[in-house]
C-alpha atoms as a PDB file:
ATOM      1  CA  UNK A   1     108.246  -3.126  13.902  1.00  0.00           C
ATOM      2  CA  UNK A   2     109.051  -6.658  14.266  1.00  0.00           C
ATOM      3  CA  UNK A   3     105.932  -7.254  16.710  1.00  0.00           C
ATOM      4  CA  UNK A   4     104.129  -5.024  14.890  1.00  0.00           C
ATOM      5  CA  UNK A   5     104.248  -7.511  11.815  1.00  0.00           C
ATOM      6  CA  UNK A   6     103.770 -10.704  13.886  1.00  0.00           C
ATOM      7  CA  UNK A   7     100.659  -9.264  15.115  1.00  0.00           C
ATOM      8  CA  UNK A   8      99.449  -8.617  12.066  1.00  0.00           C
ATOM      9  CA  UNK A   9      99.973 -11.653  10.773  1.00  0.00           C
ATOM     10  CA  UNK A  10      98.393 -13.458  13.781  1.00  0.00           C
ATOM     11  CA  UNK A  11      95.334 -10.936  13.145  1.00  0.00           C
ATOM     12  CA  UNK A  12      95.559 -12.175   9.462  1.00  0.00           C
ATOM     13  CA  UNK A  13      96.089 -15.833   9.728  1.00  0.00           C
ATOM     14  CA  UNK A  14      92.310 -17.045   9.798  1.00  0.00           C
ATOM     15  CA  UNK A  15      91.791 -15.886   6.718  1.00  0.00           C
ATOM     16  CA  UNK A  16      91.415 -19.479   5.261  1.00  0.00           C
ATOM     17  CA  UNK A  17      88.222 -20.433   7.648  1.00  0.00           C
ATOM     18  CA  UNK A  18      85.907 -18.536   5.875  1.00  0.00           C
ATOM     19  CA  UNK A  19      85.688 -20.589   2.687  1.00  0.00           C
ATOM     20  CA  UNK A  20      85.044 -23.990   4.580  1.00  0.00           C
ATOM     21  CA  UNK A  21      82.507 -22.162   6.969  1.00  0.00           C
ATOM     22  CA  UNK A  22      81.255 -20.970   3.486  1.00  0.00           C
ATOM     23  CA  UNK A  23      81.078 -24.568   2.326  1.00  0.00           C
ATOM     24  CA  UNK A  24      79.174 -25.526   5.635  1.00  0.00           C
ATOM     25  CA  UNK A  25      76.804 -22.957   4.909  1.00  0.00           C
ATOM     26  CA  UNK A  26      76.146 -23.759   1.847  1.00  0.00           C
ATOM     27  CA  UNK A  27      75.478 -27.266   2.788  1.00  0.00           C
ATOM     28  CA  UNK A  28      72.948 -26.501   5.617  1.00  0.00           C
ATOM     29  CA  UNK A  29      70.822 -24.045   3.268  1.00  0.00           C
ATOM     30  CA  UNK A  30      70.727 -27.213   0.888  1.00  0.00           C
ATOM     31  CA  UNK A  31      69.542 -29.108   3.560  1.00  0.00           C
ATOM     32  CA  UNK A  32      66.938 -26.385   4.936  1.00  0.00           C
ATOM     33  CA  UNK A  33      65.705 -26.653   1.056  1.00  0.00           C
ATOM     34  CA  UNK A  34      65.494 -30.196   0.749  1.00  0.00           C
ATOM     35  CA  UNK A  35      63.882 -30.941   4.313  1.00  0.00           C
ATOM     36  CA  UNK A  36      61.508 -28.065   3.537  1.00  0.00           C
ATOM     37  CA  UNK A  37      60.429 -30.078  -0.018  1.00  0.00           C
ATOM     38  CA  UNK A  38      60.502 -32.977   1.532  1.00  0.00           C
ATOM     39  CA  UNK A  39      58.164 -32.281   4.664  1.00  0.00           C
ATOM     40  CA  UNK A  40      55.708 -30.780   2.591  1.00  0.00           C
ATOM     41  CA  UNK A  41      55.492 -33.051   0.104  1.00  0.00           C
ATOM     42  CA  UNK A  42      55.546 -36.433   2.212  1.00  0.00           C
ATOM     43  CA  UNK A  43      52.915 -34.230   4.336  1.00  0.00           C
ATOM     44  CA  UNK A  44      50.217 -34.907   1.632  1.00  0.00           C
ATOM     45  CA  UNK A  45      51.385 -38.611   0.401  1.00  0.00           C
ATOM     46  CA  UNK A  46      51.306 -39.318   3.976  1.00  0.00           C
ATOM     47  CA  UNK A  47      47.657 -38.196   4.734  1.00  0.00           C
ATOM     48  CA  UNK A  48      46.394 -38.984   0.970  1.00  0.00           C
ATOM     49  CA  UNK A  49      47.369 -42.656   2.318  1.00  0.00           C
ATOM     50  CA  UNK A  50      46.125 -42.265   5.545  1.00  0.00           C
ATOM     51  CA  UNK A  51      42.419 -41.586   3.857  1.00  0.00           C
ATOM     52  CA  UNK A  52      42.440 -43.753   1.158  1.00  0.00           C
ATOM     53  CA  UNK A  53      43.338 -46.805   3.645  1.00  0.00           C
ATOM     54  CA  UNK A  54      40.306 -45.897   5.831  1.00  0.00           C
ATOM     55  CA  UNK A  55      37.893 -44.051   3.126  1.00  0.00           C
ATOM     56  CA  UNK A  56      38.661 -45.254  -0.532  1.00  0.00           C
ATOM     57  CA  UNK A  57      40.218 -43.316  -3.223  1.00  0.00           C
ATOM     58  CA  UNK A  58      36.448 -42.428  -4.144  1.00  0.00           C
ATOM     59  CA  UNK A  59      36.255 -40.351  -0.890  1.00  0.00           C
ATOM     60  CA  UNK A  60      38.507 -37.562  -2.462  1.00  0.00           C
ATOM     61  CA  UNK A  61      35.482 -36.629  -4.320  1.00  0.00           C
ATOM     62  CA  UNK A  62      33.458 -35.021  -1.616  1.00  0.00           C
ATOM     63  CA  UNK A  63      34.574 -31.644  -0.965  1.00  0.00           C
ATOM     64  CA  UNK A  64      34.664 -32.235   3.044  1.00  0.00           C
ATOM     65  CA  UNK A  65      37.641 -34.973   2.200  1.00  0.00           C
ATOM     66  CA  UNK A  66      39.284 -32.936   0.549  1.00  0.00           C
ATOM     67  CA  UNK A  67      38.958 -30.110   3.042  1.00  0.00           C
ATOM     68  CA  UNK A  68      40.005 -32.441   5.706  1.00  0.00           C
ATOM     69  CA  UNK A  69      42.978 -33.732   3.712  1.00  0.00           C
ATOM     70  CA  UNK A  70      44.059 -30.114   3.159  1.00  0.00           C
ATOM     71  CA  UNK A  71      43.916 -29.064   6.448  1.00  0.00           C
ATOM     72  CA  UNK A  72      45.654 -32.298   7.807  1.00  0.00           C
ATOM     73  CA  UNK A  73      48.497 -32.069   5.049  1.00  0.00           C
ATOM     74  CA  UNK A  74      48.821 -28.559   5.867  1.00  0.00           C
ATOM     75  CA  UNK A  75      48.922 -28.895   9.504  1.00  0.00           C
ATOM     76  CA  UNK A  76      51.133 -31.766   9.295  1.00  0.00           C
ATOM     77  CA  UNK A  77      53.973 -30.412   7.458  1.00  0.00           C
ATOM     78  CA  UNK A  78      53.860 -26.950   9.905  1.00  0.00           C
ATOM     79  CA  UNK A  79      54.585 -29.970  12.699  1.00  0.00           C
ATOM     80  CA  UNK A  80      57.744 -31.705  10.054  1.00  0.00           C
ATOM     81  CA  UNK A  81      59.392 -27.880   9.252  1.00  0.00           C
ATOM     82  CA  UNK A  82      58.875 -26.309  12.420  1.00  0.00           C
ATOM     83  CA  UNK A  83      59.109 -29.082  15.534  1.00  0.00           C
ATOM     84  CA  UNK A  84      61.361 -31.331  14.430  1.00  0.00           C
ATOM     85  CA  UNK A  85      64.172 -30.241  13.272  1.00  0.00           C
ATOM     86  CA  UNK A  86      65.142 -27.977  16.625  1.00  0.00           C
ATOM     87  CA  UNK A  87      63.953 -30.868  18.570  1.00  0.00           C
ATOM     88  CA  UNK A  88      66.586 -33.488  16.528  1.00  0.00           C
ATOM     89  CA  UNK A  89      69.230 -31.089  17.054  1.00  0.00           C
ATOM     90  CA  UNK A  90      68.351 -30.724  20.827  1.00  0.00           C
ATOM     91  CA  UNK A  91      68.709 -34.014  21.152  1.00  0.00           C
ATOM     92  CA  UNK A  92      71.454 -35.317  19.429  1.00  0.00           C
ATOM     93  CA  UNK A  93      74.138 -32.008  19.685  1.00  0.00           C
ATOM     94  CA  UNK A  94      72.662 -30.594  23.133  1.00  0.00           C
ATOM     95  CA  UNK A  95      71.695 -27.229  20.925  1.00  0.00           C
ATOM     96  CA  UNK A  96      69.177 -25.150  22.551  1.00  0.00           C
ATOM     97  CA  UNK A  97      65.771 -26.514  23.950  1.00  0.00           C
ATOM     98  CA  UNK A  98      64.045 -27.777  20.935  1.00  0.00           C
ATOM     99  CA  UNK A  99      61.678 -25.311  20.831  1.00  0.00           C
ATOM    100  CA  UNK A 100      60.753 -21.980  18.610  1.00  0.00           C
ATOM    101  CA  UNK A 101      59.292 -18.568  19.199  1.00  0.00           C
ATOM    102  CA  UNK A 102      57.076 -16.513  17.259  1.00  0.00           C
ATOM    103  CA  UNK A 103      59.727 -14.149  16.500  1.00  0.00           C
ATOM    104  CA  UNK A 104      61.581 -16.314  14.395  1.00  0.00           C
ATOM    105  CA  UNK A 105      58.593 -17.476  12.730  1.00  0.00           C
ATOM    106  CA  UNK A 106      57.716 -13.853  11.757  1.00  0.00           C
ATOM    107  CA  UNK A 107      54.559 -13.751  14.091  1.00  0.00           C
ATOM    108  CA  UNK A 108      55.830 -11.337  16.873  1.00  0.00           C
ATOM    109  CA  UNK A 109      53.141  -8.984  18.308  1.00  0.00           C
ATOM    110  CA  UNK A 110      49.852  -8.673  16.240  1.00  0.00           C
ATOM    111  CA  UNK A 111      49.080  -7.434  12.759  1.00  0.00           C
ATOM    112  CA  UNK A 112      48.972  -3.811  12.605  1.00  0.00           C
ATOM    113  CA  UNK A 113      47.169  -1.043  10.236  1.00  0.00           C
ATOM    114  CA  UNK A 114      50.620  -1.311   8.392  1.00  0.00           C
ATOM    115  CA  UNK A 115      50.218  -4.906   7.548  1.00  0.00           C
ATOM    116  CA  UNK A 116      46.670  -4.294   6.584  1.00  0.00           C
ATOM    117  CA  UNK A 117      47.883  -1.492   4.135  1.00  0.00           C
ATOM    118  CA  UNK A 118      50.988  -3.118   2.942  1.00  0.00           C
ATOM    119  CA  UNK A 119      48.635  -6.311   1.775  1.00  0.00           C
ATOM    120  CA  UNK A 120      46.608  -4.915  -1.130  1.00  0.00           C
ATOM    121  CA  UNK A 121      50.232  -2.603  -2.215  1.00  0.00           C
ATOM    122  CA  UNK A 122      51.905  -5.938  -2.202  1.00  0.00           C
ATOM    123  CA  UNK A 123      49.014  -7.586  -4.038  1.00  0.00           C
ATOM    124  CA  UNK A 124      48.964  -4.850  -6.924  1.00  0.00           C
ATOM    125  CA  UNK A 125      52.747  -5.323  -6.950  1.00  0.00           C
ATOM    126  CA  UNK A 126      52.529  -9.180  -7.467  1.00  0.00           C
ATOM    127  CA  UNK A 127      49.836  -9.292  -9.958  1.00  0.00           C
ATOM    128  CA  UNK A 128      52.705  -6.556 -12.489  1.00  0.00           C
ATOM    129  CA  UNK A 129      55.094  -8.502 -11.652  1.00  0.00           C
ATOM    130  CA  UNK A 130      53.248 -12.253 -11.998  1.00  0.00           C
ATOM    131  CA  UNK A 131      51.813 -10.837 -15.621  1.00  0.00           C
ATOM    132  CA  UNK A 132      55.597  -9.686 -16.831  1.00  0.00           C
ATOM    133  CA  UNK A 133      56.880 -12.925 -16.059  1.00  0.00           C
ATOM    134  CA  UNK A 134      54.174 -15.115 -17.887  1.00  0.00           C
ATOM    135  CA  UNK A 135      54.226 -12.747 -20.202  1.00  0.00           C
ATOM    136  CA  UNK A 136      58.195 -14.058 -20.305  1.00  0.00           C
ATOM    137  CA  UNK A 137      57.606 -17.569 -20.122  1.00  0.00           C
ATOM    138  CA  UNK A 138      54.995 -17.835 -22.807  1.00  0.00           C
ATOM    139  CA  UNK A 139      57.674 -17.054 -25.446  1.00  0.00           C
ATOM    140  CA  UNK A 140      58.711 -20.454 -24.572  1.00  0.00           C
ATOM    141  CA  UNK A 141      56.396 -23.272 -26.487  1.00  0.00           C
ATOM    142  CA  UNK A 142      55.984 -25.891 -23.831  1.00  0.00           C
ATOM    143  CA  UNK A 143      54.777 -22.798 -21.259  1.00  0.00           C
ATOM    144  CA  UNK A 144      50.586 -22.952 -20.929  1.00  0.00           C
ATOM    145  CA  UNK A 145      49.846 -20.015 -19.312  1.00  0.00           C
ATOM    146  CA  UNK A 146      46.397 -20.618 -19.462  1.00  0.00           C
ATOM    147  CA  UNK A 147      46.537 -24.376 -17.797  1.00  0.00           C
ATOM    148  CA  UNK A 148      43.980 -24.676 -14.606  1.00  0.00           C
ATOM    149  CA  UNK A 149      45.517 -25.184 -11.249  1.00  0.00           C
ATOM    150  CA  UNK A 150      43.838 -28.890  -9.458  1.00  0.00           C
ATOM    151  CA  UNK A 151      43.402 -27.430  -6.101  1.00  0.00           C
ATOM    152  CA  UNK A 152      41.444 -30.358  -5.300  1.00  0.00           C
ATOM    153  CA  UNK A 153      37.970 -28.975  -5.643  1.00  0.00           C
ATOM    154  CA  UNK A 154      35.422 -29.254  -8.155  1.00  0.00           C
ATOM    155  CA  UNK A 155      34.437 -25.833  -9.830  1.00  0.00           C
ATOM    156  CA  UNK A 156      30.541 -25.593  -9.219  1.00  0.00           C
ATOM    157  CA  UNK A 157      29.851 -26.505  -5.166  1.00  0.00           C
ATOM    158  CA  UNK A 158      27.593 -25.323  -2.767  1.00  0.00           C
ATOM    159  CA  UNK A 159      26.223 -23.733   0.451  1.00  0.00           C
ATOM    160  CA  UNK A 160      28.490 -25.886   3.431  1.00  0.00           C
ATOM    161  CA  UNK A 161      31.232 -27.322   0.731  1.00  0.00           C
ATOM    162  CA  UNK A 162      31.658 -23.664  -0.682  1.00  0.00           C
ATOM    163  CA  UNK A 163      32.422 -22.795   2.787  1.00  0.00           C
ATOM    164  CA  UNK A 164      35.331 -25.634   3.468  1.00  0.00           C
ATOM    165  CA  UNK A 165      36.547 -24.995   0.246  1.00  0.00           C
ATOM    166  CA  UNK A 166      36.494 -21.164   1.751  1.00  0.00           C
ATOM    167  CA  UNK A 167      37.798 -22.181   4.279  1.00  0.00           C
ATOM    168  CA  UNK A 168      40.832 -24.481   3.331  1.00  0.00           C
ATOM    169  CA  UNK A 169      42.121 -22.286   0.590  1.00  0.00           C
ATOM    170  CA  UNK A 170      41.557 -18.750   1.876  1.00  0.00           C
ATOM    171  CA  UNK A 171      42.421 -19.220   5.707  1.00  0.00           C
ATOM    172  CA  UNK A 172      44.235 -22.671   6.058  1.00  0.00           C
ATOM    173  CA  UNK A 173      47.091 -22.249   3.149  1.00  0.00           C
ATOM    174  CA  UNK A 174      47.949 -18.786   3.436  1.00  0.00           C
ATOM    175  CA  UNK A 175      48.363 -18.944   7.196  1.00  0.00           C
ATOM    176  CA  UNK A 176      50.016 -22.256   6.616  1.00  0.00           C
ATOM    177  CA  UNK A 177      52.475 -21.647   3.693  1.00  0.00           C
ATOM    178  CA  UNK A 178      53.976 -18.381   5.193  1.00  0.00           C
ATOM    179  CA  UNK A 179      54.846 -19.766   8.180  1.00  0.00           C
ATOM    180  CA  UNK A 180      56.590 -22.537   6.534  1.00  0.00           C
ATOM    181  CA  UNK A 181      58.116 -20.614   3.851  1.00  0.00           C
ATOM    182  CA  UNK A 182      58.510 -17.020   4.760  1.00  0.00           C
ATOM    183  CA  UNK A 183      58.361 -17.511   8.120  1.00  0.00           C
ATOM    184  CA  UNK A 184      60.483 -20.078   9.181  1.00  0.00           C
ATOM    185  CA  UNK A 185      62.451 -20.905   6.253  1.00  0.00           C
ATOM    186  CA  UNK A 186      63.257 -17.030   4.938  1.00  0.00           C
ATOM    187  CA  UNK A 187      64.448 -16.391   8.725  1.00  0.00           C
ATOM    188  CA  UNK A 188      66.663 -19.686   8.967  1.00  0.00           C
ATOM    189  CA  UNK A 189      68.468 -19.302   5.365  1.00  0.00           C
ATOM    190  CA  UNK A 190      68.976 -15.189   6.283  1.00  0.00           C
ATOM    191  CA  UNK A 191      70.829 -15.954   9.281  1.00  0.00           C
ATOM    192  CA  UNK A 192      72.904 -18.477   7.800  1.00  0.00           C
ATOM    193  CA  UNK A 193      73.483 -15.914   5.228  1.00  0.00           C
ATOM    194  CA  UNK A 194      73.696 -12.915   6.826  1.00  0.00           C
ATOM    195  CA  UNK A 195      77.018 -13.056   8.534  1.00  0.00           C
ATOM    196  CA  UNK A 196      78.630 -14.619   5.356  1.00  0.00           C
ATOM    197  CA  UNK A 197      77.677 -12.158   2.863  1.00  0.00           C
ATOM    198  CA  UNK A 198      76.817  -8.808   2.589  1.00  0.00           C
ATOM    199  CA  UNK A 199      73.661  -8.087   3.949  1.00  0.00           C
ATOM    200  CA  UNK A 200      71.768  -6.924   0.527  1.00  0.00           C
ATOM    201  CA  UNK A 201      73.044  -9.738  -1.156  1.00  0.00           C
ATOM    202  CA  UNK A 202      71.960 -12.355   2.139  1.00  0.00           C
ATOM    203  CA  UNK A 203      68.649 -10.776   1.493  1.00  0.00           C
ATOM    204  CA  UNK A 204      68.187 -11.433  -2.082  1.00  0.00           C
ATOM    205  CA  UNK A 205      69.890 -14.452  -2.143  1.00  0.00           C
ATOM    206  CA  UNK A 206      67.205 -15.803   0.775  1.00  0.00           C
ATOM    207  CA  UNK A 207      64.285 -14.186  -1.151  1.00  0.00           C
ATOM    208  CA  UNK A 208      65.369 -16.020  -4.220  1.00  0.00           C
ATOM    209  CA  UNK A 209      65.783 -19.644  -3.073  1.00  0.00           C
ATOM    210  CA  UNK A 210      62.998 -19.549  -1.149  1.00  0.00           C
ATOM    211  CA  UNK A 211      60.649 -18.342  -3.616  1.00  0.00           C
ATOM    212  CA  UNK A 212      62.126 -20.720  -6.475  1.00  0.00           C
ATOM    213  CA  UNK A 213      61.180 -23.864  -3.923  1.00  0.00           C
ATOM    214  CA  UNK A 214      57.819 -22.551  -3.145  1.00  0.00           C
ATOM    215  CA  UNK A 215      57.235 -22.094  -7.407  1.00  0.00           C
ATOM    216  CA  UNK A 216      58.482 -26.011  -7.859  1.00  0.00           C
ATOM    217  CA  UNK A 217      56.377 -27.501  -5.047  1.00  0.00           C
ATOM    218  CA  UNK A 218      53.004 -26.179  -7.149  1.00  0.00           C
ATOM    219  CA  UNK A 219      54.006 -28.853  -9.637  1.00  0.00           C
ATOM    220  CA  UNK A 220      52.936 -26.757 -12.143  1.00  0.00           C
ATOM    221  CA  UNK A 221      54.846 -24.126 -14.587  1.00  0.00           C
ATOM    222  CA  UNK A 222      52.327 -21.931 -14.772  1.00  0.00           C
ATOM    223  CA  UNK A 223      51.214 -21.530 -11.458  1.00  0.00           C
ATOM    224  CA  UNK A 224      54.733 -22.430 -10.213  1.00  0.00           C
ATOM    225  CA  UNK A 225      55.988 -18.926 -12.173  1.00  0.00           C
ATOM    226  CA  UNK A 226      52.888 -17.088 -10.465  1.00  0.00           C
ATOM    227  CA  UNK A 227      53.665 -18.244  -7.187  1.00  0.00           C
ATOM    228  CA  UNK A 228      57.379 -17.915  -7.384  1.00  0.00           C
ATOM    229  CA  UNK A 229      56.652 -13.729  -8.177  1.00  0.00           C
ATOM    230  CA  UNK A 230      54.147 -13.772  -5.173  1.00  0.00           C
ATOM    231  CA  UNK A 231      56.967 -15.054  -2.879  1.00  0.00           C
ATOM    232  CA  UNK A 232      59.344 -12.632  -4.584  1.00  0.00           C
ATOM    233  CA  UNK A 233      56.465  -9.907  -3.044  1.00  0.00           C
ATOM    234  CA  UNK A 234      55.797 -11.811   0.420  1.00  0.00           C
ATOM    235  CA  UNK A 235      59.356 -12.217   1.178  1.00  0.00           C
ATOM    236  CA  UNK A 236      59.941  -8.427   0.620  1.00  0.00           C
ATOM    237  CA  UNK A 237      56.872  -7.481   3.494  1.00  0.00           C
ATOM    238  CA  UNK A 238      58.364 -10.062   5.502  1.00  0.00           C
ATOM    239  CA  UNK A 239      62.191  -7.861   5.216  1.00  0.00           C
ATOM    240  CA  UNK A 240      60.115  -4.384   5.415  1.00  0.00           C
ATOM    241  CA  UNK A 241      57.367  -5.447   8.457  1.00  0.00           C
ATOM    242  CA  UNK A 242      59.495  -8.027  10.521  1.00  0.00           C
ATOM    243  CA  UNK A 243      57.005 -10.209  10.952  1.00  0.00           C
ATOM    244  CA  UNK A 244      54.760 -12.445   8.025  1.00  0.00           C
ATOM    245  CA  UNK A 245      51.459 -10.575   9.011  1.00  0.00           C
ATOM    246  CA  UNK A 246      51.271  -8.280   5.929  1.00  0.00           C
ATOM    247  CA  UNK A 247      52.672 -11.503   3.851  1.00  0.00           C
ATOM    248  CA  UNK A 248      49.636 -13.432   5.293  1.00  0.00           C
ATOM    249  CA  UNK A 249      46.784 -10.898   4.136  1.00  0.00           C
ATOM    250  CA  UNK A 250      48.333 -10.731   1.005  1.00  0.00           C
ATOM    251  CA  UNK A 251      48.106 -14.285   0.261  1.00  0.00           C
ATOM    252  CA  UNK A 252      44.603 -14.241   1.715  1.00  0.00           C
ATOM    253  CA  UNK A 253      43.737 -11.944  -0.532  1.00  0.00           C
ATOM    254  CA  UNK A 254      45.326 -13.293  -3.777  1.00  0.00           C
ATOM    255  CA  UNK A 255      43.611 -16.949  -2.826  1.00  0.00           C
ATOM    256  CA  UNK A 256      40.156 -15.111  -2.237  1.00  0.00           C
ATOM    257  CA  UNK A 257      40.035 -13.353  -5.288  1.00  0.00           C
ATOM    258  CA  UNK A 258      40.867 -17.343  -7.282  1.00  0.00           C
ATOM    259  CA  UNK A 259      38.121 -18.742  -4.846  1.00  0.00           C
ATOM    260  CA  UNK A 260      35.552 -16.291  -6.492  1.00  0.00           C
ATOM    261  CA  UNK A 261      36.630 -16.908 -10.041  1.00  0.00           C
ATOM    262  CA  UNK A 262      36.526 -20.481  -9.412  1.00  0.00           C
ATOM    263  CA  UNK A 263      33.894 -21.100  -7.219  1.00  0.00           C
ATOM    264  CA  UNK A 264      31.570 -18.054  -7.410  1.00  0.00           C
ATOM    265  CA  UNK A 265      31.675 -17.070 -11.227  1.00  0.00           C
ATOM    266  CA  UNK A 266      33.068 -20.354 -12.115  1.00  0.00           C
ATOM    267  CA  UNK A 267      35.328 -19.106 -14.461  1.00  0.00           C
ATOM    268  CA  UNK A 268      37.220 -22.445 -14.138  1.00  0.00           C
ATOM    269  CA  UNK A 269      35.088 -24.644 -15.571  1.00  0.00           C
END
């Protein structure tokens, strides 16, 4: 009996290491967040700078500019989130080989006829959910649900700017957003999580901070609540599909139906 016990105990004994491996946790997520914020947003200052050195401020009034800047900003902070991080760590702690594969950034294989018909579910799905929760916020006074969203281009443009505004905001973001956010962030704070908590609860909790930081970087309340039940949406294709295929199309779709509002009908003028 007397073994019996001290094995138990010894069995028993680590039970204390979970809370400060909880802690650590904790503490990288934070981090993942923050670095995440801080990419994107120093992506844009950086290349805003960048063309207004060489250009003038006035430049950011011709629709290629702002295509250009877009596309830079957007392609820079991939580079920030998804390169350097693995590579620092490589480097300084000898962890792995600095690199990433398109598994963990949710773009194994190719899109399939189940991402394709997941997209417009998940879109119908988003625009209930979206419309219940400005439909929430709007109780509050300082809420303007009807505030226009500066993406940067002006409302009435033409033959080759329509197209790079097309282009920027229907292929660039989408694509470039979901591999930041539910790509590689969703799949770095899950596996943090999901040996620490209970998997439903890793899932949520993941789907949760990662759609309340892609709401704040918008800037904006009203959009930032729109986006924030979009991601709510994306981040659930991204758990059901494995990959961010179905999250991509989605998106696509969601910024293509804006772009003809805005730029076609110009309902945003």
């Amino acid at each position: 009996m007397t073994k019996e016990l001290k094995k138990k105990k010894t069995k028993q004994a680590p039970k204390d290491l979970p809370k400060k491996q909880g802690w650590k946790v904790v503490w990288e997520i934070f981090l993942l967040l923050v670095w995440v914020g801080v990419a994107v947003v120093a992506s844009q200052f950086i290349v805003g700078i960048l063309i207004a050195l060489v250009a003038g401020t006035e430049a950011f009034d011709k629709p290629v500019v702002t295509a250009v800047f877009s596309a830079v900003s957007y392609s820079l902070a991939m580079f920030l989130v998804i390169f350097v991080p693995p590579r620092l760590l490589a480097k300084w702690r000898g962890m792995g080989s600095g690199t990433i594969s398109r598994e963990e950034l949710g773009l194994k294989g190719w899109p399939t006829w189940t991402d394709v018909g997941l997209a417009p579910v998940g879109f119908v799905v988003y625009l209930l959910l979206a419309a219940g929760l400005v439909a929430l916020f709007s109780l509050f006074p300082w809420f303007d649900a009807s505030e226009a969203q500066d993406v940067g281009f002006k409302t009435f443009i033409f033959g080759f700017d329509r197209l790079l505004a097309f282009f920027t905001l229907v292929v660039i973001a989408p694509i470039a957003e979901e591999v930041i956010f539910r790509g590689w962030l969703y799949q770095k704070i899950r596996s943090k999580l999901w040996n620490e908590v209970a998997h439903p609860a890793a899932i949520i909790i993941t789907t949760l901070l990662v759609s309340v930081l892609f709401g704040l970087i918008h800037a904006q309340w009203n959009v930032g609540v729109n986006v924030f039940a979009m991601s709510l949406v994306l981040c659930a294709l991204r758990e059901i599909t494995g990959t961010i295929y179905a999250g991509i199309l989605l998106h696509m779709l969601k910024n293509g139906v804006a772009f003809y509002l805005l730029y076609v009908l110009g309902m945003g003028a």
